[in-house]
Structures are given as C-alpha cells and as structure tokens.
Protein backbone atom coordinates (compact mmCIF):
# COMPACT_ATOMS: atom_id res chain seq x y z
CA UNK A 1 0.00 0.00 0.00
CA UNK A 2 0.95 3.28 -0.94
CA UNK A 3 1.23 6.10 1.71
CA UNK A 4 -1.32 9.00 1.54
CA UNK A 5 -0.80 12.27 1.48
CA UNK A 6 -4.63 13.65 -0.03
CA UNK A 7 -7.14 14.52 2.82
CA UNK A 8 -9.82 12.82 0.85
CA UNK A 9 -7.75 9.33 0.15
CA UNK A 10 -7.44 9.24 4.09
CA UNK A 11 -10.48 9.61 4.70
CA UNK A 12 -12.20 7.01 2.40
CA UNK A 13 -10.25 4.64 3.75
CA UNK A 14 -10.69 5.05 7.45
CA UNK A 15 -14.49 5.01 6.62
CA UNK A 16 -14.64 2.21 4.14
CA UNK A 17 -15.07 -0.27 7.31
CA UNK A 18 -18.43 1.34 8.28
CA UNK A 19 -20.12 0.57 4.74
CA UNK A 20 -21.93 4.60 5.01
CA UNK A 21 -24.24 5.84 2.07
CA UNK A 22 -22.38 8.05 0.63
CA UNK A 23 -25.24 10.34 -0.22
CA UNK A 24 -26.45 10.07 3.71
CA UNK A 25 -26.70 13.67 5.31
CA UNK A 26 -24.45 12.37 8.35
CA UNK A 27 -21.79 10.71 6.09
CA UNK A 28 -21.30 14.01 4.06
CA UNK A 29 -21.16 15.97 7.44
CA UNK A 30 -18.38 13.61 8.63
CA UNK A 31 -16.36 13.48 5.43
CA UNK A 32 -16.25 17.66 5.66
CA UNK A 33 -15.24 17.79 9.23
CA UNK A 34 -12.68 14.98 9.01
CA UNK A 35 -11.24 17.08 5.57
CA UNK A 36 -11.31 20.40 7.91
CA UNK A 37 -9.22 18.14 10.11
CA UNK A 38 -7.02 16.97 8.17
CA UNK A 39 -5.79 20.18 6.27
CA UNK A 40 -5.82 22.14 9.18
CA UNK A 41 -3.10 19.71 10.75
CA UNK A 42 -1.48 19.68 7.42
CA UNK A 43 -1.46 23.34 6.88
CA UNK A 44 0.46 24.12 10.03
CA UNK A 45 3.30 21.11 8.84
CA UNK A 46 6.01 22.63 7.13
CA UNK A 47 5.59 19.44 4.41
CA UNK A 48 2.44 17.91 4.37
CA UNK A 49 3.01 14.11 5.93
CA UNK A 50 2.20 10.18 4.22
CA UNK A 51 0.27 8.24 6.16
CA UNK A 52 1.02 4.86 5.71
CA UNK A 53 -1.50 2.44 6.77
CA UNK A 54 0.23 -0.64 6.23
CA UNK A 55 2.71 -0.17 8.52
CA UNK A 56 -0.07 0.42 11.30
CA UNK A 57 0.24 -2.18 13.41
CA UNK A 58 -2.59 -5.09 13.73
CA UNK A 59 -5.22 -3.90 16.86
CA UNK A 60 -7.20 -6.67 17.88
CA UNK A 61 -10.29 -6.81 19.57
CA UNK A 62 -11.51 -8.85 22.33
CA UNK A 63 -14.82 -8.58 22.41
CA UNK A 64 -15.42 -11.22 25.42
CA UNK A 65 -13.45 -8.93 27.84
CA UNK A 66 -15.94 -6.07 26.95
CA UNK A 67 -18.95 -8.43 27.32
CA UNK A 68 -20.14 -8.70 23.22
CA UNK A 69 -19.87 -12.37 23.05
C-alpha cells in the first residue's frame, strides 16, 4: 500500500469499514469535518506528511473482555 498524502484518500479509507451511504446527510457531514481536520493539521506542517497504513500495526479486539460475546 501506498502512503497517503490527499485529505480525501485518508479519509475514504478510514471510513470504508463502516459501509456509510455516501449520499447520507451524516456521512457528508463527517467526510467535511474529518477534511477540515485533516488540512488544518497539514497546513500548520512545514511538508504535508504520508500516512502509511500498512505499517499500522494489527489492533485486535476482544470482544469477550468487553462483554459482546
């Protein structure tokens, strides 16, 4: 995977996991706060910075030590 740099290639993929309409009122109103986010942080950067995803390391859930079984 290729790092990312573009506020909007960020953002798809931290939301892809929920499955949102993209034409939902609340999805639209997330995407333009999470942009606002993003090039606000990036703006005050002296370069803007790659996130790269794939070295993220794994996060695992257990959902029997928070009671969702």
């Amino acid at each position: 995977m290729e790092p990312m740099i573009r506020p909007q290639a960020i953002i798809d993929y931290c939301l892809a996991p929920l499955d949102l309409n993209p034409m939902s009122a609340a999805a639209e109103e997330t995407r333009r706060r999470l942009e606002h986010v993003i090039k606000t942080f990036q703006m005050r950067l002296p370069q803007p910075v790659a996130v790269d995803f794939s070295a993220m390391p794994t996060l695992v859930i257990n959902e029997a030590a928070h009671g969702y079984e």
